[in-house]
N, C-alpha and C. Protein backbone atom coordinates (compact mmCIF):
# COMPACT_ATOMS: atom_id res chain seq x y z
N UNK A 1 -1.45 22.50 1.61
CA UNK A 1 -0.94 21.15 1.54
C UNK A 1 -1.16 20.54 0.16
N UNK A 2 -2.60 21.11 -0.84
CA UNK A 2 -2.72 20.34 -1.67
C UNK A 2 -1.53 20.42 -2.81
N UNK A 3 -1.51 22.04 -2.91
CA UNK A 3 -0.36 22.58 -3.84
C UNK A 3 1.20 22.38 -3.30
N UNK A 4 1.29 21.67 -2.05
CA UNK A 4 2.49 21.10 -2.15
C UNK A 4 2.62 19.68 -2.87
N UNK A 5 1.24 18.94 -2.81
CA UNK A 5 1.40 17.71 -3.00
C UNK A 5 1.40 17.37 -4.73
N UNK A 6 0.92 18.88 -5.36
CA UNK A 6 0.88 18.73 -6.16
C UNK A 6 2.16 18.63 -7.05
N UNK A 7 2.95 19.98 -6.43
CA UNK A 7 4.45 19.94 -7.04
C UNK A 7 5.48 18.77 -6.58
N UNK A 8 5.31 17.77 -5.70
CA UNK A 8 5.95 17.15 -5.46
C UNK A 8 5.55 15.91 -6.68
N UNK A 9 4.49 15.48 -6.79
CA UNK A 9 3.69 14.86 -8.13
C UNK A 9 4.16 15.46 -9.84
N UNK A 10 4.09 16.57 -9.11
CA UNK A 10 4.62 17.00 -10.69
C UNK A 10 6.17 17.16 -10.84
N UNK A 11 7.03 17.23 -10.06
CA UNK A 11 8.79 17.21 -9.48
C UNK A 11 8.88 15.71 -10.06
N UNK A 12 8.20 14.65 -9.18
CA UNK A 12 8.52 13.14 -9.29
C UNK A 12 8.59 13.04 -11.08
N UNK A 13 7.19 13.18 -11.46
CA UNK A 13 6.78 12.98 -12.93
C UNK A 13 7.98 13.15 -14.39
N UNK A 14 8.23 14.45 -13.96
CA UNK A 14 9.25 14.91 -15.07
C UNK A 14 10.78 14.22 -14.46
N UNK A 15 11.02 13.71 -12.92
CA UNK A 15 12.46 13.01 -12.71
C UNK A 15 12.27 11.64 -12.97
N UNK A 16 11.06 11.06 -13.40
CA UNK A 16 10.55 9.74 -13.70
C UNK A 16 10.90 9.41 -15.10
N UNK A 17 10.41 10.49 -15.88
CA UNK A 17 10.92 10.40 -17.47
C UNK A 17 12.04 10.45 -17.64
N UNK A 18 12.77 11.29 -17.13
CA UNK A 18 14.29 11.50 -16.67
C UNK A 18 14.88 10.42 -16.48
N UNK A 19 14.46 9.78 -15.78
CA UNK A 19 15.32 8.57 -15.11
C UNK A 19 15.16 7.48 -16.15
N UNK A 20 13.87 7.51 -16.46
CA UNK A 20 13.65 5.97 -17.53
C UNK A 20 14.47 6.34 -18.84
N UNK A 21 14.16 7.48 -19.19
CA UNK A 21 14.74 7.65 -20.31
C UNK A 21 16.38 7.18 -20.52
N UNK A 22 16.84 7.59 -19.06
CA UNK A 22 18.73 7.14 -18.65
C UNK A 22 18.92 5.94 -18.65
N UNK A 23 17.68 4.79 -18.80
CA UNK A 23 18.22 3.64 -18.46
C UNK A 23 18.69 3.13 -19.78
N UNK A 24 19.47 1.91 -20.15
CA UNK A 24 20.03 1.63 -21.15
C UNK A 24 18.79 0.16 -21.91
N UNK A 25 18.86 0.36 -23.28
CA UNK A 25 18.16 -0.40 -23.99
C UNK A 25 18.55 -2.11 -23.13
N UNK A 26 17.99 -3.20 -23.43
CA UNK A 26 17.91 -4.08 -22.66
C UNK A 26 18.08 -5.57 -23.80
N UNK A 27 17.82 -5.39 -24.86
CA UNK A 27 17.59 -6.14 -25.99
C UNK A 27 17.61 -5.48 -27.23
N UNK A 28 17.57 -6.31 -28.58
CA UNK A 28 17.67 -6.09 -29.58
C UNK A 28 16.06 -6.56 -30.21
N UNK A 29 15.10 -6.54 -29.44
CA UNK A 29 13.95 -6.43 -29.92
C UNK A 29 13.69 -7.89 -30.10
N UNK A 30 12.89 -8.39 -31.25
CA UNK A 30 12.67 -9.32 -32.14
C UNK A 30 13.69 -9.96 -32.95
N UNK A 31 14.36 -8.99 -33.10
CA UNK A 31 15.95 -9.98 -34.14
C UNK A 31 16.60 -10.02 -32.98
N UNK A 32 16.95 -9.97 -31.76
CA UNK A 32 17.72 -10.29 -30.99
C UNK A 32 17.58 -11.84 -30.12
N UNK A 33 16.38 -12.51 -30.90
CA UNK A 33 16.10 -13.65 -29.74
C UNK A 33 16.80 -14.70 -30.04
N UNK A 34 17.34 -14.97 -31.39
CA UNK A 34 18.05 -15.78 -31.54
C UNK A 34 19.75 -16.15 -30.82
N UNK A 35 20.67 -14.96 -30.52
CA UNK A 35 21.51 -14.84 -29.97
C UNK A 35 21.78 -14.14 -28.84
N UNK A 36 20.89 -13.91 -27.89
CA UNK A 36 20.58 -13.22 -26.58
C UNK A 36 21.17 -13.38 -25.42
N UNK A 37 22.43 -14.31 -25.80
CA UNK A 37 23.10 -14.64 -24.69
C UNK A 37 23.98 -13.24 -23.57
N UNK A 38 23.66 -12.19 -24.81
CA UNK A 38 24.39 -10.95 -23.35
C UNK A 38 23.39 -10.33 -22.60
N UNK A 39 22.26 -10.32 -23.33
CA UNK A 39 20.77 -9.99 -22.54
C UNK A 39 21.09 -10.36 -21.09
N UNK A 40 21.29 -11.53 -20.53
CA UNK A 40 21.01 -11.84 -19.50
C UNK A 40 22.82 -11.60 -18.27
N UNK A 41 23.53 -10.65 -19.05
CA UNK A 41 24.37 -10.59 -18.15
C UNK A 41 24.22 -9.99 -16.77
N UNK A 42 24.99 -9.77 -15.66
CA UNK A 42 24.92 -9.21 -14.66
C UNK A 42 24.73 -7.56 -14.96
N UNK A 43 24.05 -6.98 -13.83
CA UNK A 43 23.68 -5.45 -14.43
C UNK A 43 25.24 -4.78 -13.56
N UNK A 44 25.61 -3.55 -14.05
CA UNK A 44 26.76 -2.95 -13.62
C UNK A 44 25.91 -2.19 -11.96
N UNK A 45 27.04 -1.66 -11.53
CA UNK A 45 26.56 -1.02 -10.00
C UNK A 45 26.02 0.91 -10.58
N UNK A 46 26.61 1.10 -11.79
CA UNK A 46 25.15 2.15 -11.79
C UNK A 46 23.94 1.67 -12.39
N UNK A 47 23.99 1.04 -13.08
CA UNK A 47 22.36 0.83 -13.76
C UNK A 47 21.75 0.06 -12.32
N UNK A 48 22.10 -0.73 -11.62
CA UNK A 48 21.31 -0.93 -10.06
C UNK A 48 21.16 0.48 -9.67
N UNK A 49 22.24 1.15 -9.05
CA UNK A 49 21.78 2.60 -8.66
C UNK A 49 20.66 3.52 -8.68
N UNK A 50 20.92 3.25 -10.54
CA UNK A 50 19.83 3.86 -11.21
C UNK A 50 18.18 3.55 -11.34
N UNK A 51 18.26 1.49 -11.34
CA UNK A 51 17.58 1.55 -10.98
C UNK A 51 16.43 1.42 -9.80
N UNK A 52 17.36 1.90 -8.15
CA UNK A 52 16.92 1.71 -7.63
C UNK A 52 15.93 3.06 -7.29
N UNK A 53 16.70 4.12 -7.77
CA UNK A 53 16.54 5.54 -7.14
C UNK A 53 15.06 5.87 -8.21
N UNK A 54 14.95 5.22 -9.41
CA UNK A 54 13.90 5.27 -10.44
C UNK A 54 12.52 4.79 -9.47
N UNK A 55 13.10 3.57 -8.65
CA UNK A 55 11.63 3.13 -8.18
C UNK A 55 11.28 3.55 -7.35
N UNK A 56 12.44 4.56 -6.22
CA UNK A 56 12.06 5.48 -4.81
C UNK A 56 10.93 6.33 -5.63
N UNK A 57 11.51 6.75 -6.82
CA UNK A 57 10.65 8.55 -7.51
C UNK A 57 9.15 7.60 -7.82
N UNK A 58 9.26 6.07 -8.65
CA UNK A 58 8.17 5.58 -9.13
C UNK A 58 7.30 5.66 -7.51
N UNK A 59 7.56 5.28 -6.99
CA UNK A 59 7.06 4.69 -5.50
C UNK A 59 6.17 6.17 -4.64
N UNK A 60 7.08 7.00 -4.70
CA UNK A 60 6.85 8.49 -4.49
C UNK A 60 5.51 9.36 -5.93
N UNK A 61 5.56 9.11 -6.65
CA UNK A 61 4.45 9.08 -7.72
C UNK A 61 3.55 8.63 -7.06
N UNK A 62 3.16 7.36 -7.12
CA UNK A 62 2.43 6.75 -7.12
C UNK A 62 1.44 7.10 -5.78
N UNK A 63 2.14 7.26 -4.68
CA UNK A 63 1.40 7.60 -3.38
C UNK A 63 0.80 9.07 -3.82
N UNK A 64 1.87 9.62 -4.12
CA UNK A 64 0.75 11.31 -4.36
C UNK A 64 0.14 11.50 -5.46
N UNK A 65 0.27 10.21 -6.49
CA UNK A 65 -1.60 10.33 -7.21
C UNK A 65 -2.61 9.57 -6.47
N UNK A 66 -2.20 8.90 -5.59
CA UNK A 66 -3.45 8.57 -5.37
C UNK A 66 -3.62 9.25 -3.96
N UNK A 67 -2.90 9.65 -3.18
CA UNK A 67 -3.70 10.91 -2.21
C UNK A 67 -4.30 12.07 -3.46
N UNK A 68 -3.91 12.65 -4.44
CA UNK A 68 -4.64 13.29 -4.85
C UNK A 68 -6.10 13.16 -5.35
N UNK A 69 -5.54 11.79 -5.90
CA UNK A 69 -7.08 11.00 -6.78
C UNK A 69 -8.15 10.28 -5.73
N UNK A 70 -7.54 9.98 -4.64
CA UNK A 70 -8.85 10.20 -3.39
C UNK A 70 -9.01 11.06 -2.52
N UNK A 71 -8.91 13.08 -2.83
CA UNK A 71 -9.42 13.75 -2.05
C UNK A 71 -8.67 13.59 -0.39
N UNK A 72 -7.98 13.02 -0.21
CA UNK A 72 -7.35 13.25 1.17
C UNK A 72 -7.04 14.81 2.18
N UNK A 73 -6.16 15.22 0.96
CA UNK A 73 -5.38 16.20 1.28
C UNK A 73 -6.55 17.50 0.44
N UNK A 74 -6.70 18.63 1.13
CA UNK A 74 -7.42 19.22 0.97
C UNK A 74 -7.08 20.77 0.94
């Protein structure tokens, strides 16, 4: 069980970078605060998609480090 829980931890991890990496920049940093008015447009129906399925994998991480990191599964 442990070495399943492990590859599923380590599966999530590398589709986590994956996924963040796909998402699209959000701002223009520091020179962008002055004219930021597209910053705040509506998000399209893939970047929701995208980022909903990012927070299933975040969500899925997160439980199997910490069954790992408290000894549960054995």
């Amino acid at each position: 069980m442990a070495n399943t829980l492990w590859t599923i931890s380590t599966v999530s991890a590398v589709l986590l970078i994956i996924l963040i990496l796909m998402h699209s920049p959000k701002g223009d940093g520091i020179g962008g605060i002055g004219g930021a008015s597209h910053i705040f447009a509506s998000q399209k129906s893939a970047e929701k998609g995208l980022n909903k399925i990012t927070g299933i994998v975040c969500a899925i991480f997160i439980i199997c480090s910490f069954l790992i990191g408290l000894g549960i599964v054995k």
